[in-house]
PDB file of N, CA and C in Angstrom:
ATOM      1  N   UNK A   1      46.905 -18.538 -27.734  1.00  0.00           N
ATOM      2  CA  UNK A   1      46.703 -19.830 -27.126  1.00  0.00           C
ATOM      3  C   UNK A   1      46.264 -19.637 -25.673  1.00  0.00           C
ATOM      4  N   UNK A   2      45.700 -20.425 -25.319  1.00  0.00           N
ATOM      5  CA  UNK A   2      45.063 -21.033 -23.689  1.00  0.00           C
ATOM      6  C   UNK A   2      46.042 -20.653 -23.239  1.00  0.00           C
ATOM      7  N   UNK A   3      46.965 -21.191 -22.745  1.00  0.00           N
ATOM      8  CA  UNK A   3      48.425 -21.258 -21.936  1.00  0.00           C
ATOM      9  C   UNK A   3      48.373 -20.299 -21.723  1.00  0.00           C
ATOM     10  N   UNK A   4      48.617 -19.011 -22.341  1.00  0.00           N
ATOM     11  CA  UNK A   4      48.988 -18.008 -22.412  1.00  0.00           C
ATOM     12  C   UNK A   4      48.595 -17.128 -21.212  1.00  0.00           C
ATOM     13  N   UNK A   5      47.358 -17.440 -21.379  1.00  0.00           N
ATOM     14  CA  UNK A   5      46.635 -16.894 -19.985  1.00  0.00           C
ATOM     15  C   UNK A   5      46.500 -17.671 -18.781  1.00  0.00           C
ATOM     16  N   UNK A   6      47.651 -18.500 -18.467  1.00  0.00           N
ATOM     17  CA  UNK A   6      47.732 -19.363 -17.501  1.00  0.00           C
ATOM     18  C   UNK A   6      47.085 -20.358 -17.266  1.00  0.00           C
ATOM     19  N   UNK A   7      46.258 -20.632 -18.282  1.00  0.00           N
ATOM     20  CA  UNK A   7      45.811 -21.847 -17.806  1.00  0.00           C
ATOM     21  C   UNK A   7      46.667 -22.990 -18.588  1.00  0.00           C
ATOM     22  N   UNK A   8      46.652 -24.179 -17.731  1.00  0.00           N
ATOM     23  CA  UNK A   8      47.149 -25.714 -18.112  1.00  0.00           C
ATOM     24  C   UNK A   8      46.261 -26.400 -18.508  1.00  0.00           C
ATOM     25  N   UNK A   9      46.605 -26.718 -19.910  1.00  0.00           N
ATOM     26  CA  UNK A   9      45.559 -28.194 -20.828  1.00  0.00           C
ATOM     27  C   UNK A   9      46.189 -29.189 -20.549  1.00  0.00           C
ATOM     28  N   UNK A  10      45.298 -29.900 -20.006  1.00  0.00           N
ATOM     29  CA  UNK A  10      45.278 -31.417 -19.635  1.00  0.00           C
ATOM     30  C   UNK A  10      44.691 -32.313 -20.917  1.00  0.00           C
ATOM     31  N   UNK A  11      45.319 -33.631 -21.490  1.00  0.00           N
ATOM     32  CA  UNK A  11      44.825 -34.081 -22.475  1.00  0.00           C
ATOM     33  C   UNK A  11      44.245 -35.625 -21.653  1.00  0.00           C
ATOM     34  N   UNK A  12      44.742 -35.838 -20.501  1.00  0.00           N
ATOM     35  CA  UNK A  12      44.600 -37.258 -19.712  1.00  0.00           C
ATOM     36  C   UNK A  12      43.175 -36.296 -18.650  1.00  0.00           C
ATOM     37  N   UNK A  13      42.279 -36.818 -18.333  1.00  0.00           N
ATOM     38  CA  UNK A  13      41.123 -35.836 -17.421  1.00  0.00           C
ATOM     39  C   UNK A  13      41.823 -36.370 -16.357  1.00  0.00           C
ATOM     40  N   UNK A  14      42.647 -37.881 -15.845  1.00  0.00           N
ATOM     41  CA  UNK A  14      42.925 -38.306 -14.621  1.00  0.00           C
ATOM     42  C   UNK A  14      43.897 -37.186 -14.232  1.00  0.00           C
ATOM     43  N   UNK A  15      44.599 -36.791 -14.805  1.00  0.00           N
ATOM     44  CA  UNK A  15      45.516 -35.623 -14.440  1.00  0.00           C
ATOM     45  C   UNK A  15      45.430 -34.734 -14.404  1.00  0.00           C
ATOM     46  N   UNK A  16      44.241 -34.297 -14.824  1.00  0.00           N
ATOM     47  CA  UNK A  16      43.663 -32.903 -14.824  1.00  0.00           C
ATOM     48  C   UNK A  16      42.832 -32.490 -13.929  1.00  0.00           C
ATOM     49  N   UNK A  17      42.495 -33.479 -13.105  1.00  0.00           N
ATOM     50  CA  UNK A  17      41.340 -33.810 -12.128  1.00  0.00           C
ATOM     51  C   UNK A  17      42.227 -33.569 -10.681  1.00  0.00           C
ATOM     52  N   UNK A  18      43.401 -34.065 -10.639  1.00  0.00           N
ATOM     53  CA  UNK A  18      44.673 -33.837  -9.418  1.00  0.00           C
ATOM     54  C   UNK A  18      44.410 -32.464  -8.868  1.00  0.00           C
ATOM     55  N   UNK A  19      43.645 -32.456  -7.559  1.00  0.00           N
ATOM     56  CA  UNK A  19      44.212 -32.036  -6.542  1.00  0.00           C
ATOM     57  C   UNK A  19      43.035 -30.492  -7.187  1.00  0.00           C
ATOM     58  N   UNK A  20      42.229 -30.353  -7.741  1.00  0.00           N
ATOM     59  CA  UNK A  20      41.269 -29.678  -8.059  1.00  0.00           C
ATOM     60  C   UNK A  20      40.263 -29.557  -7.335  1.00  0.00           C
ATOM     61  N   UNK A  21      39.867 -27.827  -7.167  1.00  0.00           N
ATOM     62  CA  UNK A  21      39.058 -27.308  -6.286  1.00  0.00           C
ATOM     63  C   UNK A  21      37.786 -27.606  -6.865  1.00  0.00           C
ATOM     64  N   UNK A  22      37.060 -27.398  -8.242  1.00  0.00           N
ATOM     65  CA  UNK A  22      36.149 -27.187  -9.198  1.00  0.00           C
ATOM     66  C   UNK A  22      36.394 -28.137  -9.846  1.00  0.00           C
ATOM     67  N   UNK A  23      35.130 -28.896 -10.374  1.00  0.00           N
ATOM     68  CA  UNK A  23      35.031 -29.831 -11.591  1.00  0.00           C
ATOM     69  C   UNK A  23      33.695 -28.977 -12.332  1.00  0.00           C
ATOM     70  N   UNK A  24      33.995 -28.502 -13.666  1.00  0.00           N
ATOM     71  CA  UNK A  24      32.537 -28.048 -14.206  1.00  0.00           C
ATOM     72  C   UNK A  24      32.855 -28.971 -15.355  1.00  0.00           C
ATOM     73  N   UNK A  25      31.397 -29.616 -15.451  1.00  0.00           N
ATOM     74  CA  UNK A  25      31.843 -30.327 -16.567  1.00  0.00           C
ATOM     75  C   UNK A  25      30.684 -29.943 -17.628  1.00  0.00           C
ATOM     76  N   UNK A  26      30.516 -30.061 -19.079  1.00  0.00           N
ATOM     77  CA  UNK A  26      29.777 -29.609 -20.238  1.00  0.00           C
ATOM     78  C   UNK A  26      28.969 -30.577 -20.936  1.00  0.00           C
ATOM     79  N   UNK A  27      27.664 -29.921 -21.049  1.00  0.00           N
ATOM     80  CA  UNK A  27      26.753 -31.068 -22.001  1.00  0.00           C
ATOM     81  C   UNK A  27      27.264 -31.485 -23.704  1.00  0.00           C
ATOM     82  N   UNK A  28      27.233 -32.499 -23.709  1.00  0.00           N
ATOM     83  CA  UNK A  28      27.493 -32.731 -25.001  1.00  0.00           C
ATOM     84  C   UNK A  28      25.990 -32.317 -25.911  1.00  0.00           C
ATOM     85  N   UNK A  29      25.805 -31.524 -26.998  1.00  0.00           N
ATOM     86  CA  UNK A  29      25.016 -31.141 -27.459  1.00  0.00           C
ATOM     87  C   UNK A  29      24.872 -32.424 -28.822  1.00  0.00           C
ATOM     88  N   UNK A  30      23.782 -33.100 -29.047  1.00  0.00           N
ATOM     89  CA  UNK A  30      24.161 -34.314 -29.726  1.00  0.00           C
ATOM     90  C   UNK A  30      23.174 -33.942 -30.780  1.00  0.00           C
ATOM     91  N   UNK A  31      22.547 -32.807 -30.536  1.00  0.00           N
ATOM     92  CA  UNK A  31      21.401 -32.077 -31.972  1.00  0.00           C
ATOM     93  C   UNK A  31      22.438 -30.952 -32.714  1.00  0.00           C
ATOM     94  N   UNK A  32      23.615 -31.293 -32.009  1.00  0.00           N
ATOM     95  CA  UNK A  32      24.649 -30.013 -32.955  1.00  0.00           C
ATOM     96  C   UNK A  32      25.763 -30.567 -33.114  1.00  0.00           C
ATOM     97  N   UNK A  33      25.777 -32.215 -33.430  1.00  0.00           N
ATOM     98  CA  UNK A  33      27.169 -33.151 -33.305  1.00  0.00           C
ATOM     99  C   UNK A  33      26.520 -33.897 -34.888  1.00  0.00           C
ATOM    100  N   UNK A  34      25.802 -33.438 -35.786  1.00  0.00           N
ATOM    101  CA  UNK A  34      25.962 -34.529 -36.766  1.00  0.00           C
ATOM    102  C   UNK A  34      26.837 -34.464 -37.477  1.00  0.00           C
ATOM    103  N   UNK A  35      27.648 -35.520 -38.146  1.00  0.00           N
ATOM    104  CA  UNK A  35      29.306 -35.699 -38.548  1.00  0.00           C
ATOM    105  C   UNK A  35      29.896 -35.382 -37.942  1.00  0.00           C
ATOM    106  N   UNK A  36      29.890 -34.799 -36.574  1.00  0.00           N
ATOM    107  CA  UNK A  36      31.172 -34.877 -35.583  1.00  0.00           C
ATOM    108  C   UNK A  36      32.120 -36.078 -34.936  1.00  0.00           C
ATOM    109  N   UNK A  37      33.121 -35.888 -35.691  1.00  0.00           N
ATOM    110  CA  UNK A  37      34.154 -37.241 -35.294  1.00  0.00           C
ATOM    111  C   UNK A  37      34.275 -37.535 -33.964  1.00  0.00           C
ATOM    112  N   UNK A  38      33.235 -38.139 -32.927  1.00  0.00           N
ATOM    113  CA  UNK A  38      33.355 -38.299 -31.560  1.00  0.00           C
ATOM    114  C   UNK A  38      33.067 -39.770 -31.724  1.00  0.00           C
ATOM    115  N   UNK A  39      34.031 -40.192 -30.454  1.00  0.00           N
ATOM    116  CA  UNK A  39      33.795 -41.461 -30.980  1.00  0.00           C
ATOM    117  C   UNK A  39      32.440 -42.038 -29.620  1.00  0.00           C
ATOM    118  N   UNK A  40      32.050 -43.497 -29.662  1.00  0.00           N
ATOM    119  CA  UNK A  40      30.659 -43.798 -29.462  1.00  0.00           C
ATOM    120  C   UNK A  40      30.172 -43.368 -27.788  1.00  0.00           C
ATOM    121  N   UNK A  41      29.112 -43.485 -27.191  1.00  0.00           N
ATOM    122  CA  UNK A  41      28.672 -42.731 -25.918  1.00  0.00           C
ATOM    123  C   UNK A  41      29.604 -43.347 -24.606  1.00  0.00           C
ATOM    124  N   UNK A  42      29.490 -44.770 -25.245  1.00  0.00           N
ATOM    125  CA  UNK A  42      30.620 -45.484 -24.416  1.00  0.00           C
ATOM    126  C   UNK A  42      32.472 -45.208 -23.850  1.00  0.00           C
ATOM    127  N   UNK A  43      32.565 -44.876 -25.614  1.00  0.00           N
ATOM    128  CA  UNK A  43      34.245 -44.917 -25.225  1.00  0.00           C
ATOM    129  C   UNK A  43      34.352 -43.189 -24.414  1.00  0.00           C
ATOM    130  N   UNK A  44      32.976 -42.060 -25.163  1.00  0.00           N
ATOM    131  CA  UNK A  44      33.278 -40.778 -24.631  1.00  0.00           C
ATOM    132  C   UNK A  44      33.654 -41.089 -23.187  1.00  0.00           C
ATOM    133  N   UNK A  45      32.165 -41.981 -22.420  1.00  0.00           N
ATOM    134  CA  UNK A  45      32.107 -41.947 -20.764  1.00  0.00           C
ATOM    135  C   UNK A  45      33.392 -42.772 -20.573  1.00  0.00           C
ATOM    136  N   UNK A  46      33.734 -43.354 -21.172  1.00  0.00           N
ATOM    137  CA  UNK A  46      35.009 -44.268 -20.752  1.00  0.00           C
ATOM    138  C   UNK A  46      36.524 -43.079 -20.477  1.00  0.00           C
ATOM    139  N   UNK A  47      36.617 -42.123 -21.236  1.00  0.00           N
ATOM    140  CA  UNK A  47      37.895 -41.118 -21.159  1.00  0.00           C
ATOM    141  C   UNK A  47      37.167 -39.854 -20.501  1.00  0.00           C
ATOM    142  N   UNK A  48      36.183 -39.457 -20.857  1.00  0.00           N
ATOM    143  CA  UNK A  48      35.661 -38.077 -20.377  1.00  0.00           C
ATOM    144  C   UNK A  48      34.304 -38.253 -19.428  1.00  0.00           C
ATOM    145  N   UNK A  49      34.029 -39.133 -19.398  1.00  0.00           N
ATOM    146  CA  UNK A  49      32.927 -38.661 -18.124  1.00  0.00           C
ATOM    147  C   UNK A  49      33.308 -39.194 -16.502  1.00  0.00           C
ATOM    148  N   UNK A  50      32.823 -37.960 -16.180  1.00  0.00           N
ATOM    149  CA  UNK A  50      33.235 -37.561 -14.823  1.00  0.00           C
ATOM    150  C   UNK A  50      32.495 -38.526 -13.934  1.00  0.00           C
ATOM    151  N   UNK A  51      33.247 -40.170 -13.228  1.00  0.00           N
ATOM    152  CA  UNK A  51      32.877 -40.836 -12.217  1.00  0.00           C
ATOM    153  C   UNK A  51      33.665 -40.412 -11.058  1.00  0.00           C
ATOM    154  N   UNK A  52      32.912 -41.489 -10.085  1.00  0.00           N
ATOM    155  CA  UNK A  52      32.939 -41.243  -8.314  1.00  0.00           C
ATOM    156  C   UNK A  52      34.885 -41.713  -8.583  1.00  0.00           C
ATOM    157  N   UNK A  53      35.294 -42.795  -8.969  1.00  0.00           N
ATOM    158  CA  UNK A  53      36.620 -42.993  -9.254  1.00  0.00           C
ATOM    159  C   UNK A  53      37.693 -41.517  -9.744  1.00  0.00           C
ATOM    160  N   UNK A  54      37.328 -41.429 -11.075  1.00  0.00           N
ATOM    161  CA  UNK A  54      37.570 -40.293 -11.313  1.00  0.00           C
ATOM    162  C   UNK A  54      38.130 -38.510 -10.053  1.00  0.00           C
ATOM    163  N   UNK A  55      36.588 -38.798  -9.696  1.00  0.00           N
ATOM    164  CA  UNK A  55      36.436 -37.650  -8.722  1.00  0.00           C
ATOM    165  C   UNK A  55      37.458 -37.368  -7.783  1.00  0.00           C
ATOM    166  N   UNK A  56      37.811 -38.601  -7.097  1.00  0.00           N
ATOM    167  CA  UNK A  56      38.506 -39.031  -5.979  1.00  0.00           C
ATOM    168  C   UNK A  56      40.004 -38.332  -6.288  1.00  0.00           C
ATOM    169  N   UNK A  57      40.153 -37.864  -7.558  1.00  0.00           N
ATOM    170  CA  UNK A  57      41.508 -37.310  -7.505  1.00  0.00           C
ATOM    171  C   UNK A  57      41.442 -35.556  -7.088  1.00  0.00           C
ATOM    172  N   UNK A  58      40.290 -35.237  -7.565  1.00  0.00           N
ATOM    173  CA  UNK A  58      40.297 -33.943  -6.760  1.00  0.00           C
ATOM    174  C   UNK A  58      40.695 -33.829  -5.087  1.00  0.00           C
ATOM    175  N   UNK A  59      40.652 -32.391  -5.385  1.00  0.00           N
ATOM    176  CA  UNK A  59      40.516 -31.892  -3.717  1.00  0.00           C
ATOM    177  C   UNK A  59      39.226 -32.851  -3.054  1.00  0.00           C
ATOM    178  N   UNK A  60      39.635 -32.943  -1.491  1.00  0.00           N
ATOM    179  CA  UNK A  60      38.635 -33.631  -0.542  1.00  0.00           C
ATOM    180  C   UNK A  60      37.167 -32.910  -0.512  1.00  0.00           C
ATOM    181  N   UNK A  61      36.959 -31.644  -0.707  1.00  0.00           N
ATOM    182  CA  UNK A  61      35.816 -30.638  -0.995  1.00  0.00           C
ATOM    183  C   UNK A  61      35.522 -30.146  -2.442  1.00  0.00           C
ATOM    184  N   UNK A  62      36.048 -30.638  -3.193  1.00  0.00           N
ATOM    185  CA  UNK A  62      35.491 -30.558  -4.600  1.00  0.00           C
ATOM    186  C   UNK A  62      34.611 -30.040  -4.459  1.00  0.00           C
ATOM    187  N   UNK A  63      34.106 -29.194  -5.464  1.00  0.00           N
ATOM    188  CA  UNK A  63      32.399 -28.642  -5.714  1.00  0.00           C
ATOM    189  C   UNK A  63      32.500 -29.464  -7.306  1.00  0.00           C
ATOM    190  N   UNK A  64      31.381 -30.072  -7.678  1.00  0.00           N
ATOM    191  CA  UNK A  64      31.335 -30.764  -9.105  1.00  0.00           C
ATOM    192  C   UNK A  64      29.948 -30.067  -9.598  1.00  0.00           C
ATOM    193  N   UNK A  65      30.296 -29.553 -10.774  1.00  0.00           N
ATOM    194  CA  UNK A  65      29.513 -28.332 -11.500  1.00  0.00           C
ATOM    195  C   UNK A  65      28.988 -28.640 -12.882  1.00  0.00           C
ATOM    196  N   UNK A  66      27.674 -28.770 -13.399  1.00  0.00           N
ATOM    197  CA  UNK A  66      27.281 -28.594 -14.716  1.00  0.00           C
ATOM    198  C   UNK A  66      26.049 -27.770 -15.036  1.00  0.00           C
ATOM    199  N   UNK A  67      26.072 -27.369 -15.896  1.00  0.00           N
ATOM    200  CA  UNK A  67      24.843 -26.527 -16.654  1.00  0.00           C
ATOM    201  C   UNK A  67      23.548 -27.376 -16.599  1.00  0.00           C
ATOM    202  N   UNK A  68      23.489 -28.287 -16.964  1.00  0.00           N
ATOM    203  CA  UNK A  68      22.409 -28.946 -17.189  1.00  0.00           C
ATOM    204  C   UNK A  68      21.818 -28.990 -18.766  1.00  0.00           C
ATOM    205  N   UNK A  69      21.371 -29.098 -19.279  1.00  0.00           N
ATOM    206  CA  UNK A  69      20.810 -30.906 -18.561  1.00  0.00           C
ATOM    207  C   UNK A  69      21.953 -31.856 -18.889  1.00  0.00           C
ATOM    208  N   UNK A  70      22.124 -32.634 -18.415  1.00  0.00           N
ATOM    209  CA  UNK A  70      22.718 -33.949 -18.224  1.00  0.00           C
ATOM    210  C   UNK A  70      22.540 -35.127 -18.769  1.00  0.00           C
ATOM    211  N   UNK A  71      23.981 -35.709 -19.443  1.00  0.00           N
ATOM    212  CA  UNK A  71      23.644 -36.900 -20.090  1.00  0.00           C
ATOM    213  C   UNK A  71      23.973 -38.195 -19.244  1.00  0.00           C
ATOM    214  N   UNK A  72      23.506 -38.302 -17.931  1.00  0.00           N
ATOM    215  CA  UNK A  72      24.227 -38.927 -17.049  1.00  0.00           C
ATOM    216  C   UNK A  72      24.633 -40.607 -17.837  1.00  0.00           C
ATOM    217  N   UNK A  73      25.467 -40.987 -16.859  1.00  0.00           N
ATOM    218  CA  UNK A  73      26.495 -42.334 -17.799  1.00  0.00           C
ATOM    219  C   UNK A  73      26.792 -41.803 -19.170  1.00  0.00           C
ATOM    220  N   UNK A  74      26.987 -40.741 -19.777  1.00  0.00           N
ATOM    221  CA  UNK A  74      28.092 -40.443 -20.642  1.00  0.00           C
ATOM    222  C   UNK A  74      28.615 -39.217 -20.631  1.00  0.00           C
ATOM    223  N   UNK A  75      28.075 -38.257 -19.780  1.00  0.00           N
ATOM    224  CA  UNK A  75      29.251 -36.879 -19.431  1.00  0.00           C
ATOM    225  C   UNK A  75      29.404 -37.259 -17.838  1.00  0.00           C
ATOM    226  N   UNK A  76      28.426 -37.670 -17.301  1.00  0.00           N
ATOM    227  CA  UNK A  76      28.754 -37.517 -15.561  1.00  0.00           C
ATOM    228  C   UNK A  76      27.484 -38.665 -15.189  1.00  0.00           C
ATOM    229  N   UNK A  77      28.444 -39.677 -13.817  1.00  0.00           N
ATOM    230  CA  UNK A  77      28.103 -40.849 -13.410  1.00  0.00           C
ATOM    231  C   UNK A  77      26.758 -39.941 -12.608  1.00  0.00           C
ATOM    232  N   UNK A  78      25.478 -40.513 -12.622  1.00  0.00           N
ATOM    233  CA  UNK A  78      24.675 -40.444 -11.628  1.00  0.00           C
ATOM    234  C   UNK A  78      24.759 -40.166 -10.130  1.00  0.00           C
ATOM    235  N   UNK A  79      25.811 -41.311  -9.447  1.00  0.00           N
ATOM    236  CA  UNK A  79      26.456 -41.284  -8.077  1.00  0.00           C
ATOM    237  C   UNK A  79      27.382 -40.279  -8.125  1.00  0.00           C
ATOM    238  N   UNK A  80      27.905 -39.453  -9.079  1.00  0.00           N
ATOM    239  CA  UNK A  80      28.115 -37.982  -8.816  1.00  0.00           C
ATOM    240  C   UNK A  80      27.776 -36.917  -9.123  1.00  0.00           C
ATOM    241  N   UNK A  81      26.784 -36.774  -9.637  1.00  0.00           N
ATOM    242  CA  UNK A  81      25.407 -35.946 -10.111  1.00  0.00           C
ATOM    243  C   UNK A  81      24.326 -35.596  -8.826  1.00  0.00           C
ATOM    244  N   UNK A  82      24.249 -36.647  -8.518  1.00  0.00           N
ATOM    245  CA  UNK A  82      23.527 -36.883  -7.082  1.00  0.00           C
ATOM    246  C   UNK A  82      24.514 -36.873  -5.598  1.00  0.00           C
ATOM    247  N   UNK A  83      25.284 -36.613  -5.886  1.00  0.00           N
ATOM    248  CA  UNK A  83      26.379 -36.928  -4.694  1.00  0.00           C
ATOM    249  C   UNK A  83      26.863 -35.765  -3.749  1.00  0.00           C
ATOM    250  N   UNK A  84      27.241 -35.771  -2.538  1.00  0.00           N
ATOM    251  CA  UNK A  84      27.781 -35.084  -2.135  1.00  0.00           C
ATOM    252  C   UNK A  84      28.455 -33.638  -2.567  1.00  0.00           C
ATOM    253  N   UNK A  85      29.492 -33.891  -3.555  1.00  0.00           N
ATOM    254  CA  UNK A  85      30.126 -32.649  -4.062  1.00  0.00           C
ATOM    255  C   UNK A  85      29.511 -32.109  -5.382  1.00  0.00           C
ATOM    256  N   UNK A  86      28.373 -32.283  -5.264  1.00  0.00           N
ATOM    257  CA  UNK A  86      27.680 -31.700  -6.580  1.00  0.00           C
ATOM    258  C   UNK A  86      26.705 -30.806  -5.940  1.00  0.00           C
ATOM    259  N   UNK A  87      27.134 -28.997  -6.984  1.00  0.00           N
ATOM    260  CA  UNK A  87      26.555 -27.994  -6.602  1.00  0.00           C
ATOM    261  C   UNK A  87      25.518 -27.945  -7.740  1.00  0.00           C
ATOM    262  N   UNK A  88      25.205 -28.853  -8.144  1.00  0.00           N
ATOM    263  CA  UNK A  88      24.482 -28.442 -10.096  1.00  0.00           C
ATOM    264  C   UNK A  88      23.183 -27.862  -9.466  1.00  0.00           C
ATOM    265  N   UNK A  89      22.020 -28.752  -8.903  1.00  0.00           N
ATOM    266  CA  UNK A  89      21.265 -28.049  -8.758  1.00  0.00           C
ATOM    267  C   UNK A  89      20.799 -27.112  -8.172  1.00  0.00           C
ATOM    268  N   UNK A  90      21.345 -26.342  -7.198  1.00  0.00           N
ATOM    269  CA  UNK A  90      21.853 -24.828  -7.177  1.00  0.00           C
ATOM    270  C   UNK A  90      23.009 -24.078  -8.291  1.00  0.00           C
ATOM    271  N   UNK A  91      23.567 -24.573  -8.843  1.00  0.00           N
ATOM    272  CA  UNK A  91      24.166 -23.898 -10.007  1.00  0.00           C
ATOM    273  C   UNK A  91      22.478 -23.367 -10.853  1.00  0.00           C
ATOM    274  N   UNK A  92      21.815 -24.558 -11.165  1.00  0.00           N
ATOM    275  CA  UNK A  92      20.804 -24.506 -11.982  1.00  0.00           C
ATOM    276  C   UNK A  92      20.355 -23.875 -11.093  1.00  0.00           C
ATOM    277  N   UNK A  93      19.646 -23.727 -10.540  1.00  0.00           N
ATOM    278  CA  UNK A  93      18.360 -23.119  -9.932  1.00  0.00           C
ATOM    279  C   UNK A  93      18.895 -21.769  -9.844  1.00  0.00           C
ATOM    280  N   UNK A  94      20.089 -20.967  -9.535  1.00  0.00           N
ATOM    281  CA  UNK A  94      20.479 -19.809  -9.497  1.00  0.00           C
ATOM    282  C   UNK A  94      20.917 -19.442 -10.544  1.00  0.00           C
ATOM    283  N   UNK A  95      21.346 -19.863 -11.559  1.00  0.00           N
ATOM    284  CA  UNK A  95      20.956 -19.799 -13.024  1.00  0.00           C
ATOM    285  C   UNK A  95      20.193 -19.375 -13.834  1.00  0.00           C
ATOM    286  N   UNK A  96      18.753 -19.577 -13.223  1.00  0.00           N
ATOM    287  CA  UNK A  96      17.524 -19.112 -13.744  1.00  0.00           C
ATOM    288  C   UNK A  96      17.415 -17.707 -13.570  1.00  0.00           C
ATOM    289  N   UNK A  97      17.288 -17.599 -12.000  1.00  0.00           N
ATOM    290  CA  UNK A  97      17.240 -16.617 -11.331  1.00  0.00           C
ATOM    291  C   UNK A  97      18.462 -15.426 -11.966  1.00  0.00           C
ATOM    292  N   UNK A  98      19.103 -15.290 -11.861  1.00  0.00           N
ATOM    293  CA  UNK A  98      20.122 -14.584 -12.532  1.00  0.00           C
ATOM    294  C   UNK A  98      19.569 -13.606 -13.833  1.00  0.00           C
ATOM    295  N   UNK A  99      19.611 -14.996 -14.729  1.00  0.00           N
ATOM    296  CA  UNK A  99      18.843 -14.791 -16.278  1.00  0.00           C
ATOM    297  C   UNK A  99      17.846 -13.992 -16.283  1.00  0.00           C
ATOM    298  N   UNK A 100      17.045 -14.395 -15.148  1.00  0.00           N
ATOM    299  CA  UNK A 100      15.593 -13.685 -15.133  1.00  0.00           C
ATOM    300  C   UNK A 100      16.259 -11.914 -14.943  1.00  0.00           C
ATOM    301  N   UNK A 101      17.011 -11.573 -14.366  1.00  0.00           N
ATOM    302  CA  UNK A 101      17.087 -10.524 -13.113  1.00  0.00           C
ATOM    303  C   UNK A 101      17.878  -9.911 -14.291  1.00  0.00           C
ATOM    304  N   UNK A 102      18.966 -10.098 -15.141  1.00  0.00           N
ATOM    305  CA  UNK A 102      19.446  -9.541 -16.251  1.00  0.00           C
ATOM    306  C   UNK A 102      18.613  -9.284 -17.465  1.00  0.00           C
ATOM    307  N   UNK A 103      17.616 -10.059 -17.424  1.00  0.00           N
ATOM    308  CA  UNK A 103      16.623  -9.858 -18.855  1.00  0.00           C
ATOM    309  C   UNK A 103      15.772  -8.537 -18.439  1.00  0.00           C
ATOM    310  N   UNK A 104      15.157  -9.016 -17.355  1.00  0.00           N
ATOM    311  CA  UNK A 104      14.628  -8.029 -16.560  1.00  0.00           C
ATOM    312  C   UNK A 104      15.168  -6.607 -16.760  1.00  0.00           C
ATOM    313  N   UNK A 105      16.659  -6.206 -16.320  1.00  0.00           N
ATOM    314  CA  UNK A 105      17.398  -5.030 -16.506  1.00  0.00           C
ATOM    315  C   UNK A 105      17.397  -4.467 -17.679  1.00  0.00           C
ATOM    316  N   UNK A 106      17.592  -5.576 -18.661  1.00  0.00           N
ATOM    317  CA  UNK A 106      17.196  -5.258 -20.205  1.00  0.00           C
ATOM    318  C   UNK A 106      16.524  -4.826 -20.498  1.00  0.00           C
ATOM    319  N   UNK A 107      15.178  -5.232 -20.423  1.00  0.00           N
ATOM    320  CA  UNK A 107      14.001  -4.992 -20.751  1.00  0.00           C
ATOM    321  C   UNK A 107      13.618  -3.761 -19.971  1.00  0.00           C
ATOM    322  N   UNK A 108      14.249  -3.246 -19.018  1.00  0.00           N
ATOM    323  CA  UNK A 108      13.675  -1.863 -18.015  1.00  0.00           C
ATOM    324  C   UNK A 108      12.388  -2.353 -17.626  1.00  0.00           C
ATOM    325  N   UNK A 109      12.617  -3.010 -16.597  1.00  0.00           N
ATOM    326  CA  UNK A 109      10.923  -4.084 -16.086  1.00  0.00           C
ATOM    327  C   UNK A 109      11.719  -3.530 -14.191  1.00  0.00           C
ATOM    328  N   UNK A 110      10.932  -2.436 -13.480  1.00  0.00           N
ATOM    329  CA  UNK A 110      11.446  -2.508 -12.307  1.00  0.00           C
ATOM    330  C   UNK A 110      10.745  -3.637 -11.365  1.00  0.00           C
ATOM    331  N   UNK A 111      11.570  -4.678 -10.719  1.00  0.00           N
ATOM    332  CA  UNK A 111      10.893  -5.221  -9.330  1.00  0.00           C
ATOM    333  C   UNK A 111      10.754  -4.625  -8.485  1.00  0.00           C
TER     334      UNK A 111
END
């Protein structure tokens, strides 16, 4: 189990969100959800997507983190996508870069 290795599952996100350095939050993949018991885009953003309300329970310097791409208004509000404590597009953009620089190593390609 999770626990085990110290980490704490939160089943409420408002409580899980308390006093947190990092928010990374995950794309819902909706081309790999058919018959998946989730319930509609609404009620998801209503319990799980990450708003400016929401946010406010973190730490005052939050960094708010996703992979991309983004289902904004149903994993993460726009006004925190775009906001202040959002590192995404440097997450993304150094992301690439990375990928590139490990494939690269792979492949034995010297820069």
């Amino acid at each position: 189990m999770v626990e085990n290795l110290g980490v704490q599952v939160y089943h409420d996100m408002a409580q899980g969100l308390r006093d947190v350095d990092v928010v990374l939050m995950l794309r819902l993949q909706h081309e790999r959800m058919l018959g998946a018991a989730l319930p509609s885009a609404q009620e998801y953003y209503k319990y799980y997507g990450l708003t400016a309300e929401k946010l406010e329970r973190a730490s005052p310097d939050a960094i708010v983190m996703h992979p991309g791409s983004m289902n904004r208004g149903i994993e993460i509000d726009s006004s925190v996508a775009d906001g202040a404590h959002s590192v995404i597009l440097s997450q993304v953009t150094f992301g690439i870069a990375v990928r590139m620089a490990v494939m690269s190593m792979l492949a034995g390609v010297k820069v």
